[in-house]
PDB file of N, CA and C in Angstrom:
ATOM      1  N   UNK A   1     199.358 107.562 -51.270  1.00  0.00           N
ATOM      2  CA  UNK A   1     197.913 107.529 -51.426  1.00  0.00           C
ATOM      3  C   UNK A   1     197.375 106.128 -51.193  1.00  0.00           C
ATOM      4  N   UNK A   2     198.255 104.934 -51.986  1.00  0.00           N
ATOM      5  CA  UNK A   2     197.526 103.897 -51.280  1.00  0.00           C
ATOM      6  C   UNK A   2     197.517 103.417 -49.935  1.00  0.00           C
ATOM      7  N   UNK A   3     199.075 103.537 -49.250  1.00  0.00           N
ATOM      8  CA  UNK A   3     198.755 103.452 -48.050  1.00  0.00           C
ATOM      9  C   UNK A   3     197.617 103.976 -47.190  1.00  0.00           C
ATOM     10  N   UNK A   4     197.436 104.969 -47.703  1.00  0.00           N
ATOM     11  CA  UNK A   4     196.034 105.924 -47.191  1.00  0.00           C
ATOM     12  C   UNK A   4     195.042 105.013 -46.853  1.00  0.00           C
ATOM     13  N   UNK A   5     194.951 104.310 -48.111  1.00  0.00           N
ATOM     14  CA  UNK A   5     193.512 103.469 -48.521  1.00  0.00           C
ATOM     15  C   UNK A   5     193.244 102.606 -47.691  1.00  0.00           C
ATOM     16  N   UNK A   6     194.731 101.652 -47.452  1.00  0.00           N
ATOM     17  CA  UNK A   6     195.131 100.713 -46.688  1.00  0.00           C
ATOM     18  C   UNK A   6     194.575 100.825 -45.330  1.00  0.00           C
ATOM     19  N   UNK A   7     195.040 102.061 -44.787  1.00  0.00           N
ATOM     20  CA  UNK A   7     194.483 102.081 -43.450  1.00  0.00           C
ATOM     21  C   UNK A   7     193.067 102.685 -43.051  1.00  0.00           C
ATOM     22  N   UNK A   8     192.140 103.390 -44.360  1.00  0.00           N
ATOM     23  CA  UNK A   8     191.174 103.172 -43.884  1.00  0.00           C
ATOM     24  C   UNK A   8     190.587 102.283 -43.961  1.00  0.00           C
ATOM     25  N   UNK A   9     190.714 101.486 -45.108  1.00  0.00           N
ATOM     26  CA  UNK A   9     189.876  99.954 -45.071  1.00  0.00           C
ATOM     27  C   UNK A   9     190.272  99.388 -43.811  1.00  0.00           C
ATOM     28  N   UNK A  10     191.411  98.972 -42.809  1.00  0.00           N
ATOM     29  CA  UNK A  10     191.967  98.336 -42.127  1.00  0.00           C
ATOM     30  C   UNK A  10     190.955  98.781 -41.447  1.00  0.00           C
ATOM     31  N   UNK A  11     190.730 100.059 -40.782  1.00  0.00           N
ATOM     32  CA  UNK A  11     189.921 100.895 -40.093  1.00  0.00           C
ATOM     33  C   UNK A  11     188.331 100.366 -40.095  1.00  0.00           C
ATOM     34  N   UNK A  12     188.194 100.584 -41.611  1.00  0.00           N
ATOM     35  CA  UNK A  12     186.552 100.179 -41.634  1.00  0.00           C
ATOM     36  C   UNK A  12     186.625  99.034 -41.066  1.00  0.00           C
ATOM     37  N   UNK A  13     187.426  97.810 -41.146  1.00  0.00           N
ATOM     38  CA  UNK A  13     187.115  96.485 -41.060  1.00  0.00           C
ATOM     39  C   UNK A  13     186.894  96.279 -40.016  1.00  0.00           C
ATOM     40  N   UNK A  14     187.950  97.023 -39.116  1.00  0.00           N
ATOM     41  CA  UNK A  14     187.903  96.838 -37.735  1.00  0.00           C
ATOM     42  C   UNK A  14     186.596  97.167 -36.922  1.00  0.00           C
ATOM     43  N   UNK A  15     185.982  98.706 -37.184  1.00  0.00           N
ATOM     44  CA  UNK A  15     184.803  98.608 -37.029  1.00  0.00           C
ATOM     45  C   UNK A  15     183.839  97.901 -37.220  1.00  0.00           C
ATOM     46  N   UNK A  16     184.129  97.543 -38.668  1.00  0.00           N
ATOM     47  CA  UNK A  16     182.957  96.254 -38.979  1.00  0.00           C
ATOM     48  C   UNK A  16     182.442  95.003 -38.202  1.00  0.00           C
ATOM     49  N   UNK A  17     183.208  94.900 -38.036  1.00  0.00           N
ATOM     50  CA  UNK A  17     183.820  93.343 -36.822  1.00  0.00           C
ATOM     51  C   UNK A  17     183.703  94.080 -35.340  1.00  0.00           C
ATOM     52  N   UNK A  18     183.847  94.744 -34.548  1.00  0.00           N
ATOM     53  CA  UNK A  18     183.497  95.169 -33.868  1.00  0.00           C
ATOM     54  C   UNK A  18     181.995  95.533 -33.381  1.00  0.00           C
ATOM     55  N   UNK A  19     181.153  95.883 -34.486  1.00  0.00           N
ATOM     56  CA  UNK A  19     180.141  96.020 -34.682  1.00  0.00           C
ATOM     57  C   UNK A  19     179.305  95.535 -35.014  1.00  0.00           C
ATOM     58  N   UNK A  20     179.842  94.043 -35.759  1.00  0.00           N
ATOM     59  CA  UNK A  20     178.688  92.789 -35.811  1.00  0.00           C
ATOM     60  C   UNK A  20     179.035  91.905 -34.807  1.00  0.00           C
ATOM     61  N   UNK A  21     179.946  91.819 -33.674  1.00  0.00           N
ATOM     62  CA  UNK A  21     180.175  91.114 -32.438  1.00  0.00           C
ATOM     63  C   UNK A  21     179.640  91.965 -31.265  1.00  0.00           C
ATOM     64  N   UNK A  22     179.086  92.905 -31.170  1.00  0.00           N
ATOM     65  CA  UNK A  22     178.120  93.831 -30.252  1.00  0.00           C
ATOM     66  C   UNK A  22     177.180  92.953 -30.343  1.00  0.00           C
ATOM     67  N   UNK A  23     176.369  92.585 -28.658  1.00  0.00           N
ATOM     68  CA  UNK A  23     175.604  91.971 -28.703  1.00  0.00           C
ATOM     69  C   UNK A  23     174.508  93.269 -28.047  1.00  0.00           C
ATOM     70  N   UNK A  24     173.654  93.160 -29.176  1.00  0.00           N
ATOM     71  CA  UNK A  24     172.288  94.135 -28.610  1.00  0.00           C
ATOM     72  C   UNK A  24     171.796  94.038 -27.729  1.00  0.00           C
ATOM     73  N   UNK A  25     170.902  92.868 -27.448  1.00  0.00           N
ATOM     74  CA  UNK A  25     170.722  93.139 -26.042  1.00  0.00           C
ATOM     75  C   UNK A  25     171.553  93.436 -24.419  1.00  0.00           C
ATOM     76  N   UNK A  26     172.832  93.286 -24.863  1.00  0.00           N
ATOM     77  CA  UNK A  26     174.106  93.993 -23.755  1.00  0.00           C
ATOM     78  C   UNK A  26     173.613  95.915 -23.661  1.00  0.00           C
ATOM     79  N   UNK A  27     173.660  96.387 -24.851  1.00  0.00           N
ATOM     80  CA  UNK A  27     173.327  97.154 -24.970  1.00  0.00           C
ATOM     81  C   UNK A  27     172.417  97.944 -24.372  1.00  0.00           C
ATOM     82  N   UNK A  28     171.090  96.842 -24.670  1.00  0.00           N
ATOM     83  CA  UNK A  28     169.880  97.513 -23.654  1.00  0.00           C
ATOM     84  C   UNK A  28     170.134  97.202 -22.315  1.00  0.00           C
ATOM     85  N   UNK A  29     170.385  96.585 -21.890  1.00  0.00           N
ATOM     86  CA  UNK A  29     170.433  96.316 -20.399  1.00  0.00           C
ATOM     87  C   UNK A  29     171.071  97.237 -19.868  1.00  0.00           C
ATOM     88  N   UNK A  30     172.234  98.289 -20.238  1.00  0.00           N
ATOM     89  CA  UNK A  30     172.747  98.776 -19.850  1.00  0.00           C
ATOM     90  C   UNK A  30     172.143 100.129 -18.994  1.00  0.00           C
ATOM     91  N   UNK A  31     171.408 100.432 -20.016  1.00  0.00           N
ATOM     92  CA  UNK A  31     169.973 102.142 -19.715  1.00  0.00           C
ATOM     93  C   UNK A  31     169.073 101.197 -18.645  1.00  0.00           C
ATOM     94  N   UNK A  32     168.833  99.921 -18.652  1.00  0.00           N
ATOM     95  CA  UNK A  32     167.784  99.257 -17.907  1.00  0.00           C
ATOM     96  C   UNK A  32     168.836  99.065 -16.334  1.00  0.00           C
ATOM     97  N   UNK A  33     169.623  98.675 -16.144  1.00  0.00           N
ATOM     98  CA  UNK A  33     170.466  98.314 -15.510  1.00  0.00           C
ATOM     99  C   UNK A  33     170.380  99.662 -14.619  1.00  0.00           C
ATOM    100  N   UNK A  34     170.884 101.022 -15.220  1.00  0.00           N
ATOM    101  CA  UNK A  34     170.892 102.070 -14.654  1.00  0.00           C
ATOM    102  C   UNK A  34     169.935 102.645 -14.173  1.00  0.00           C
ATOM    103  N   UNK A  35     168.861 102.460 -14.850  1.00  0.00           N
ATOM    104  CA  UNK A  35     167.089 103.296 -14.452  1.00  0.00           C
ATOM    105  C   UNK A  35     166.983 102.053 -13.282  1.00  0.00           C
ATOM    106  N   UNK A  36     166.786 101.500 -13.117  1.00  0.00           N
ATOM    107  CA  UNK A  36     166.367 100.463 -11.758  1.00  0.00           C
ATOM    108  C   UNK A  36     167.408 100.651 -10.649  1.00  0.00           C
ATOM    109  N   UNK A  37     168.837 100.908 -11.000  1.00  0.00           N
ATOM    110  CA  UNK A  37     169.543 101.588  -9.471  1.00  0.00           C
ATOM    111  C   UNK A  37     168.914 102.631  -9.555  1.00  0.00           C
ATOM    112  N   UNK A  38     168.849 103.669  -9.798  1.00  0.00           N
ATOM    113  CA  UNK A  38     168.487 104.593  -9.787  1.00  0.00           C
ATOM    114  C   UNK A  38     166.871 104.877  -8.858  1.00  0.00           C
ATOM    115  N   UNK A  39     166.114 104.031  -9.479  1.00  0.00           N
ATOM    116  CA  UNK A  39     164.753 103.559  -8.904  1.00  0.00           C
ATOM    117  C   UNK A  39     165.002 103.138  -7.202  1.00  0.00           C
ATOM    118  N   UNK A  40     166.134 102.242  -7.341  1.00  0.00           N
ATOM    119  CA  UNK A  40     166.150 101.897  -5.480  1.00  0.00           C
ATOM    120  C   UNK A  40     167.143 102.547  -4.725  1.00  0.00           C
ATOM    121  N   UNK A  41     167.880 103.505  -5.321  1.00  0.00           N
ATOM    122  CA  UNK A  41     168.639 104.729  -4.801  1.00  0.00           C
ATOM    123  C   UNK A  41     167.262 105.941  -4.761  1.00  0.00           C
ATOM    124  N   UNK A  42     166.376 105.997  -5.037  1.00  0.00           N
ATOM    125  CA  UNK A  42     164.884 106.898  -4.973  1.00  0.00           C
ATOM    126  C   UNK A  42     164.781 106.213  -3.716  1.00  0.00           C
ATOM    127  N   UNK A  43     164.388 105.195  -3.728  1.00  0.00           N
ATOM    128  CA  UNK A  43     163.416 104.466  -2.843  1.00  0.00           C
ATOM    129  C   UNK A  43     164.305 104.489  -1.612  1.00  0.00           C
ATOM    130  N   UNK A  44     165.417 104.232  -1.449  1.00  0.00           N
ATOM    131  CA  UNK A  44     166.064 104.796  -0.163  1.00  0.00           C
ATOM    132  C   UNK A  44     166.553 105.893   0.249  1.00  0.00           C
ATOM    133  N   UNK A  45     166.346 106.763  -0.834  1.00  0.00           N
ATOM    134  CA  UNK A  45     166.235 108.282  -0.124  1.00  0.00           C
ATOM    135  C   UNK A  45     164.731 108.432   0.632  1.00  0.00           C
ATOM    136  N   UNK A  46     164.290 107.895  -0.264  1.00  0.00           N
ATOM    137  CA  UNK A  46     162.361 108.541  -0.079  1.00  0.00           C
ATOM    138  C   UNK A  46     162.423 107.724   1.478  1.00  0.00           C
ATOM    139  N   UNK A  47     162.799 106.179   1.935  1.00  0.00           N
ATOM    140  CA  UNK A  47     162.734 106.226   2.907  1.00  0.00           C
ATOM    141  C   UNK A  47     163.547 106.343   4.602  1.00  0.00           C
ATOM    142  N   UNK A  48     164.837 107.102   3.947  1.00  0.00           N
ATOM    143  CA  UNK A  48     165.691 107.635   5.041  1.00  0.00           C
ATOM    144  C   UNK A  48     166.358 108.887   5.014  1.00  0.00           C
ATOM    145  N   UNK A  49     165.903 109.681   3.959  1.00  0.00           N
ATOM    146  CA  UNK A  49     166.190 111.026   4.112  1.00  0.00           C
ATOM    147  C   UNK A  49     165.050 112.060   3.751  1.00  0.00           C
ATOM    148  N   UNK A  50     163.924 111.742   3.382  1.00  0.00           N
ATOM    149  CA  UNK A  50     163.093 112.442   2.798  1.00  0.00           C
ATOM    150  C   UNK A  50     162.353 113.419   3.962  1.00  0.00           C
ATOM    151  N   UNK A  51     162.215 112.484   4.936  1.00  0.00           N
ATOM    152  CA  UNK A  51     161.679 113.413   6.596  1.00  0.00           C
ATOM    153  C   UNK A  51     162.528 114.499   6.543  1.00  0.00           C
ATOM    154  N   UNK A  52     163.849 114.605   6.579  1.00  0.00           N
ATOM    155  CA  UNK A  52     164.526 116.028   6.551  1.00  0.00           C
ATOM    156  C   UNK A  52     165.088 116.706   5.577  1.00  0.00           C
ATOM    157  N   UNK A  53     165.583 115.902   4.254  1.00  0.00           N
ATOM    158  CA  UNK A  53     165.505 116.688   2.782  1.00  0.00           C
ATOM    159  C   UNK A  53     164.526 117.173   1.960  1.00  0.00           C
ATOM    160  N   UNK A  54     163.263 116.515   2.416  1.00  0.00           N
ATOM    161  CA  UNK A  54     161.835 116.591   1.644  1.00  0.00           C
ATOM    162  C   UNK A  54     161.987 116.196  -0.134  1.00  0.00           C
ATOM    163  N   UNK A  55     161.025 115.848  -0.751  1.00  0.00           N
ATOM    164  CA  UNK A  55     160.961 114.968  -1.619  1.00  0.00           C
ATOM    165  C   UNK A  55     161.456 115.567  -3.023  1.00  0.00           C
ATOM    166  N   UNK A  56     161.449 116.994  -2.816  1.00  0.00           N
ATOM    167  CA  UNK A  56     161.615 117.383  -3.959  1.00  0.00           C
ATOM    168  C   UNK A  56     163.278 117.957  -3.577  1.00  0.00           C
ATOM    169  N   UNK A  57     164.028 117.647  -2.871  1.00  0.00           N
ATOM    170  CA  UNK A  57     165.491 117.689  -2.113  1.00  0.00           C
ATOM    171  C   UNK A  57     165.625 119.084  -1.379  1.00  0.00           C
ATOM    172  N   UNK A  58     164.466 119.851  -1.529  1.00  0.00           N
ATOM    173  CA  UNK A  58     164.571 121.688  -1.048  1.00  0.00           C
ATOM    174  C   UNK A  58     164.766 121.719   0.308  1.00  0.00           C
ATOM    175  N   UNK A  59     164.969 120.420   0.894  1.00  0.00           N
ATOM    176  CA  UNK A  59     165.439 120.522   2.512  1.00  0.00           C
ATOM    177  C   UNK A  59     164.222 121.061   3.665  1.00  0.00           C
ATOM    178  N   UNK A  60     164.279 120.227   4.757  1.00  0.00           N
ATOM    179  CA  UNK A  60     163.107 120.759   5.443  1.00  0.00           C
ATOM    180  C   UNK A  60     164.205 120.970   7.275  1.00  0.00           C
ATOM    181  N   UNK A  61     164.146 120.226   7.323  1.00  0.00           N
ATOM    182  CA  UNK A  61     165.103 120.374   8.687  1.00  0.00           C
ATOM    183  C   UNK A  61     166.421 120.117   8.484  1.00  0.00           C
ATOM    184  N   UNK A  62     166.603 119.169   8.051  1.00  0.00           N
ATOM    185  CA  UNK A  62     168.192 119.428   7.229  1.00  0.00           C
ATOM    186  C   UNK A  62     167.884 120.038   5.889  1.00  0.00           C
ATOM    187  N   UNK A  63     169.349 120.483   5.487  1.00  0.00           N
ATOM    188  CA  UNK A  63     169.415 120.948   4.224  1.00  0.00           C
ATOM    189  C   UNK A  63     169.261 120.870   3.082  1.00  0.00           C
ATOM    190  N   UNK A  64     169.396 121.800   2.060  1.00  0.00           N
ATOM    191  CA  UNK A  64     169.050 121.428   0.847  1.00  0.00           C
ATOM    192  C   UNK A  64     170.277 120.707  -0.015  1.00  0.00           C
ATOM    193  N   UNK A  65     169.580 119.949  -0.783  1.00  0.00           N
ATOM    194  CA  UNK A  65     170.123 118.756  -1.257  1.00  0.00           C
ATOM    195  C   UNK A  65     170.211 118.645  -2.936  1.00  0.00           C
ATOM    196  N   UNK A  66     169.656 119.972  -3.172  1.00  0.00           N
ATOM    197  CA  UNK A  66     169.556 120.638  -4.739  1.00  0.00           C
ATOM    198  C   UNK A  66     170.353 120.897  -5.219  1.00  0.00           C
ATOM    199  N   UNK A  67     171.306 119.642  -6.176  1.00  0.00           N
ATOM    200  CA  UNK A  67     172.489 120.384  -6.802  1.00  0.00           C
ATOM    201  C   UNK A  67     173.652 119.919  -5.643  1.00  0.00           C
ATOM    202  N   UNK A  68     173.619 118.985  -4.968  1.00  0.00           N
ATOM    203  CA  UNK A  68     174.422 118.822  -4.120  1.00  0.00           C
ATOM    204  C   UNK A  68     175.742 117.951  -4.792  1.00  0.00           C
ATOM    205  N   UNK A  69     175.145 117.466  -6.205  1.00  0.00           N
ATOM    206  CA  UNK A  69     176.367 117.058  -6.892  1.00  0.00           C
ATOM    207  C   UNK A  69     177.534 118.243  -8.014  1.00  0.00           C
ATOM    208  N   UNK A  70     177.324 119.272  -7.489  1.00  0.00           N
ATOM    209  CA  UNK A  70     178.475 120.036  -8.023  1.00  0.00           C
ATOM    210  C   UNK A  70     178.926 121.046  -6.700  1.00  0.00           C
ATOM    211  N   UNK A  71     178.882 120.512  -5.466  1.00  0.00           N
ATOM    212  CA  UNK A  71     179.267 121.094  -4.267  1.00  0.00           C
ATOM    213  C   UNK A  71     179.939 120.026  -3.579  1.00  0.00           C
ATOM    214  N   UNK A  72     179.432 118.638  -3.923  1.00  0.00           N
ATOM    215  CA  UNK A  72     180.389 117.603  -2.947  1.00  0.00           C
ATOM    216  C   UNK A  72     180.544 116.615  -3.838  1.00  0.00           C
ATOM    217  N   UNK A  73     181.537 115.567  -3.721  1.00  0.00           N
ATOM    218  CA  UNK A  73     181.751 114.651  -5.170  1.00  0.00           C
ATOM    219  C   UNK A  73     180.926 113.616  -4.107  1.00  0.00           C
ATOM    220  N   UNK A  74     180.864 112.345  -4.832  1.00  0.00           N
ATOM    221  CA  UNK A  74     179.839 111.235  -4.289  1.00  0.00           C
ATOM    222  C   UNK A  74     180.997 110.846  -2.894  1.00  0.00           C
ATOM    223  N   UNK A  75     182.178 110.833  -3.013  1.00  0.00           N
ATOM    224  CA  UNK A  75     182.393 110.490  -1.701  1.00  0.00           C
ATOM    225  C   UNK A  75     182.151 110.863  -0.560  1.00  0.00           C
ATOM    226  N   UNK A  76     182.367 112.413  -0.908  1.00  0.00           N
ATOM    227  CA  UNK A  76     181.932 113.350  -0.089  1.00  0.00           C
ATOM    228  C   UNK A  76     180.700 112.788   0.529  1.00  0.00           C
ATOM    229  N   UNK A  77     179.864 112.765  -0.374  1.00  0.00           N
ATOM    230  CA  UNK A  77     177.995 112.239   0.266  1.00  0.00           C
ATOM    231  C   UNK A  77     177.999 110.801   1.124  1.00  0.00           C
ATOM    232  N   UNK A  78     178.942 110.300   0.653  1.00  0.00           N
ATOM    233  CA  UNK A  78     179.333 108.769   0.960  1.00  0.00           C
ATOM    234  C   UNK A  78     179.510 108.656   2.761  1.00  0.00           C
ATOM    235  N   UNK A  79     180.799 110.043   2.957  1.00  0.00           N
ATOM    236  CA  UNK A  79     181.463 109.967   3.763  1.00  0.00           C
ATOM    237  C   UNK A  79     180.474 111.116   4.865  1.00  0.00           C
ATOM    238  N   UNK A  80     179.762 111.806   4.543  1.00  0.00           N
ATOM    239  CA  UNK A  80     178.477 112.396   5.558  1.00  0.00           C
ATOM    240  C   UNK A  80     177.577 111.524   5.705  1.00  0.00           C
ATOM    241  N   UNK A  81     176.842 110.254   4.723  1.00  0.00           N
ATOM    242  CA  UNK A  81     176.393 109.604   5.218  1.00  0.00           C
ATOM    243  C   UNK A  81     176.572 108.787   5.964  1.00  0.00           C
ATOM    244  N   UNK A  82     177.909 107.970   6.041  1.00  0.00           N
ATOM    245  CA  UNK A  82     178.506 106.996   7.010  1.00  0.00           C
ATOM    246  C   UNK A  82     178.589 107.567   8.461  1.00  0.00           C
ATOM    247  N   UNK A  83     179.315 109.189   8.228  1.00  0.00           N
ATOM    248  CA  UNK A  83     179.691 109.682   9.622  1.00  0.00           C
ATOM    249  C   UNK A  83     179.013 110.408  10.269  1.00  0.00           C
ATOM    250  N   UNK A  84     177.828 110.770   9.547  1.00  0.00           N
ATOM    251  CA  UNK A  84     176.902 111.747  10.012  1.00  0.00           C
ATOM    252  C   UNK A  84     177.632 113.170   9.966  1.00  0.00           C
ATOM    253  N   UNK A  85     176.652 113.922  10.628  1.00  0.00           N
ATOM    254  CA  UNK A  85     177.334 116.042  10.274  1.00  0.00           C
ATOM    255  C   UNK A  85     176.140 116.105  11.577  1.00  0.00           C
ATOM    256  N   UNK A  86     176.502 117.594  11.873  1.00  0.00           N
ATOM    257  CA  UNK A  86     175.814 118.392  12.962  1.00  0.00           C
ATOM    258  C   UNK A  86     174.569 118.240  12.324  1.00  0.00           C
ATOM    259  N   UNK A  87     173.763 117.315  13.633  1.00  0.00           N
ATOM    260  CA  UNK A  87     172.474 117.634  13.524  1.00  0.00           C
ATOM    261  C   UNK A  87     171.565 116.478  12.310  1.00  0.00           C
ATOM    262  N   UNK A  88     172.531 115.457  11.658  1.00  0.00           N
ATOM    263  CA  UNK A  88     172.403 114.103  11.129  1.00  0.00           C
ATOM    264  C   UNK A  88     172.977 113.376  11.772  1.00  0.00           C
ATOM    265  N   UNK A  89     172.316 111.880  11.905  1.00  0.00           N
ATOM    266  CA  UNK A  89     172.629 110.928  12.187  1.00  0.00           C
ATOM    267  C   UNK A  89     173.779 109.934  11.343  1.00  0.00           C
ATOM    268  N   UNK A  90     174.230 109.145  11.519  1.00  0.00           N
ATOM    269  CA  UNK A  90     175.141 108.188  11.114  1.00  0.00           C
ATOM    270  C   UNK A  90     174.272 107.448  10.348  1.00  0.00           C
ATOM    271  N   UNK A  91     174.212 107.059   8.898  1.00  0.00           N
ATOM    272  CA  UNK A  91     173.619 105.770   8.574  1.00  0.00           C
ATOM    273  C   UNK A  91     174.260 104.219   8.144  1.00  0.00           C
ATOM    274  N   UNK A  92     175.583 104.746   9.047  1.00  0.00           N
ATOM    275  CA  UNK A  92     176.251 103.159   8.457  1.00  0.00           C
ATOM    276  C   UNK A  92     175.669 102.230   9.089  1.00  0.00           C
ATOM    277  N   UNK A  93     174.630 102.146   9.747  1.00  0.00           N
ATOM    278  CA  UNK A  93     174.521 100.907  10.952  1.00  0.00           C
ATOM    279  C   UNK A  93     172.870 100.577  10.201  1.00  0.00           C
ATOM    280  N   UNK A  94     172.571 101.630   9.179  1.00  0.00           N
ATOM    281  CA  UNK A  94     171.177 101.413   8.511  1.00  0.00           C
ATOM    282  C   UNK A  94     171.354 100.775   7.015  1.00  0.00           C
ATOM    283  N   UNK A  95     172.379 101.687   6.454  1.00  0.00           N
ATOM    284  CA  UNK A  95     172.816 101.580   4.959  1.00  0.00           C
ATOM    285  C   UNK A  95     173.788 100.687   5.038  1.00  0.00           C
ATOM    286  N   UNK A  96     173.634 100.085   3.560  1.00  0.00           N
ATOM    287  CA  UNK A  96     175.717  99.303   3.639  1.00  0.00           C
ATOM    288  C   UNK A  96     175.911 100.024   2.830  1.00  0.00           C
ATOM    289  N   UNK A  97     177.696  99.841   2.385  1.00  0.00           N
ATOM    290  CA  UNK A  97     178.020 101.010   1.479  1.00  0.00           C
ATOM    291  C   UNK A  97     177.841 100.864   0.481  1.00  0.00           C
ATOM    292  N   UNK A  98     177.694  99.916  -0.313  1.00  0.00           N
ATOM    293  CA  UNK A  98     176.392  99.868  -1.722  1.00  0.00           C
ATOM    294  C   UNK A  98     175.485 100.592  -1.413  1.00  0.00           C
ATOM    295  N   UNK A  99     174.627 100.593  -0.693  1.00  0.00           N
ATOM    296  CA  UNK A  99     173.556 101.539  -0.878  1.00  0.00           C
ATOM    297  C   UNK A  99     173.648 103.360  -0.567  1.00  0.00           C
ATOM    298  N   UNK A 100     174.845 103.170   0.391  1.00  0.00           N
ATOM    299  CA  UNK A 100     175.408 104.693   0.411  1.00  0.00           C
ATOM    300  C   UNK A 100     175.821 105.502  -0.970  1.00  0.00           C
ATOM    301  N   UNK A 101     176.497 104.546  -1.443  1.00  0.00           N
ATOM    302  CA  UNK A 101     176.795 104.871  -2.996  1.00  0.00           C
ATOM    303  C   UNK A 101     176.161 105.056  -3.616  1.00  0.00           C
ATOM    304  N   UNK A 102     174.725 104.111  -3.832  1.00  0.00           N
ATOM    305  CA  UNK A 102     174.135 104.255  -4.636  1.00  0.00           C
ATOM    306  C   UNK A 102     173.000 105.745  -4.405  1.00  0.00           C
ATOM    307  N   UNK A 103     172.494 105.919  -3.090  1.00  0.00           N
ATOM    308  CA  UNK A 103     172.539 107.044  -2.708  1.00  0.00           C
ATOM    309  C   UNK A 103     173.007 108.278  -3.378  1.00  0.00           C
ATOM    310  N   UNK A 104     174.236 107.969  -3.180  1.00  0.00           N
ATOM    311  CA  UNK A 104     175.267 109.736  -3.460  1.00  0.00           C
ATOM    312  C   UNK A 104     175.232 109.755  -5.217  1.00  0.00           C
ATOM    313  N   UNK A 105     175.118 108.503  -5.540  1.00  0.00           N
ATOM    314  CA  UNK A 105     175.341 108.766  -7.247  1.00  0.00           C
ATOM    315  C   UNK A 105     174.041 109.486  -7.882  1.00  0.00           C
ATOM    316  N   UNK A 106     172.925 108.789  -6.874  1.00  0.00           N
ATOM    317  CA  UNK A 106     172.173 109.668  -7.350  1.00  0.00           C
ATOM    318  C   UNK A 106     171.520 110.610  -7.155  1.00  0.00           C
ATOM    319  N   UNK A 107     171.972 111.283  -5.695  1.00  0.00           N
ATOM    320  CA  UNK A 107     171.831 112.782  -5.476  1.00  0.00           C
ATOM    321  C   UNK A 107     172.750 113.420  -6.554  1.00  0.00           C
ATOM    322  N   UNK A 108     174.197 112.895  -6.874  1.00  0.00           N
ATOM    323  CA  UNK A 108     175.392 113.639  -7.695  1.00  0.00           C
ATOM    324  C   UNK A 108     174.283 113.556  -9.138  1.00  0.00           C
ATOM    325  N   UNK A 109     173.549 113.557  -9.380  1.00  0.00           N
ATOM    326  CA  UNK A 109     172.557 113.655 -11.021  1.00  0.00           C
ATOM    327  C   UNK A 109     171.118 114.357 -10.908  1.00  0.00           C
ATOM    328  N   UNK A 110     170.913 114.757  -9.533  1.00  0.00           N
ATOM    329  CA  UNK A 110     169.456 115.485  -9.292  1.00  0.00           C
ATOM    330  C   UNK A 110     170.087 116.485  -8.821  1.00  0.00           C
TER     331      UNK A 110
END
C-alpha cells in the first residue's frame, strides 16, 4: 500500500513540474500557427484551383473535391498535384512542395 502512495505522488510530481514548465503562450501559438496555414492553403486553392473545383470544392470542370481526404491520403493530393491527371495541369512549376502540402492537408480536413 505504501508503495502505492509512492508512485502516485512520484506521478503527481511529475505532472506538477511538467505543468508549471509549460509555457502558455507556446500553447497558443500552436491553434494560431495552424488557423493561418490553413488561411494561405485557402488562399492558394481559391487562387489555383477554384476555376475548376469551385469554391465550395463541388467541382465544376474538374472534379469534386468533397471529402477528398478519406479517398486519397495527402500524398496522394501531393503527388496529382505535382504530376497532374487527365485533363489537369502539373503545378510543380507554380507551387513548391510546401505549398503542395499545405494544399493537400487542407483539402485532407474539408
Amino acid at each position: 500500500m505504501k508503495r502505492d502512495s509512492v508512485v502516485y505522488l512520484s506521478l503527481f510530481l511529475c505532472f506538477a513540474v511538467i505543468s508549471a514548465c509549460s509555457d502558455p503562450d507556446s500553447m497558443e501559438a500552436a491553434p494560431k500557427a495552424a488557423a493561418q496555414a490553413d488561411e494561405q492553403a485557402a488562399a492558394l486553392y481559391k487562387k489555383h484551383c477554384l476555376s475548376c473545383h469551385a469554391a465550395d470544392l463541388s467541382g465544376l470542370v474538374g472534379p469534386s473535391l468533397e471529402q477528398v481526404g478519406t479517398k486519397l491520403t495527402e500524398e496522394q493530393i501531393v503527388e496529382i498535384m505535382n504530376d497532374g491527371a487527365p485533363g489537369m495541369p502539373s503545378f510543380a512549376k507554380m507551387l513548391s512542395q510546401d505549398e503542395m502540402e499545405a494544399v493537400a492537408g487542407w483539402l485532407s480536413k474539408n
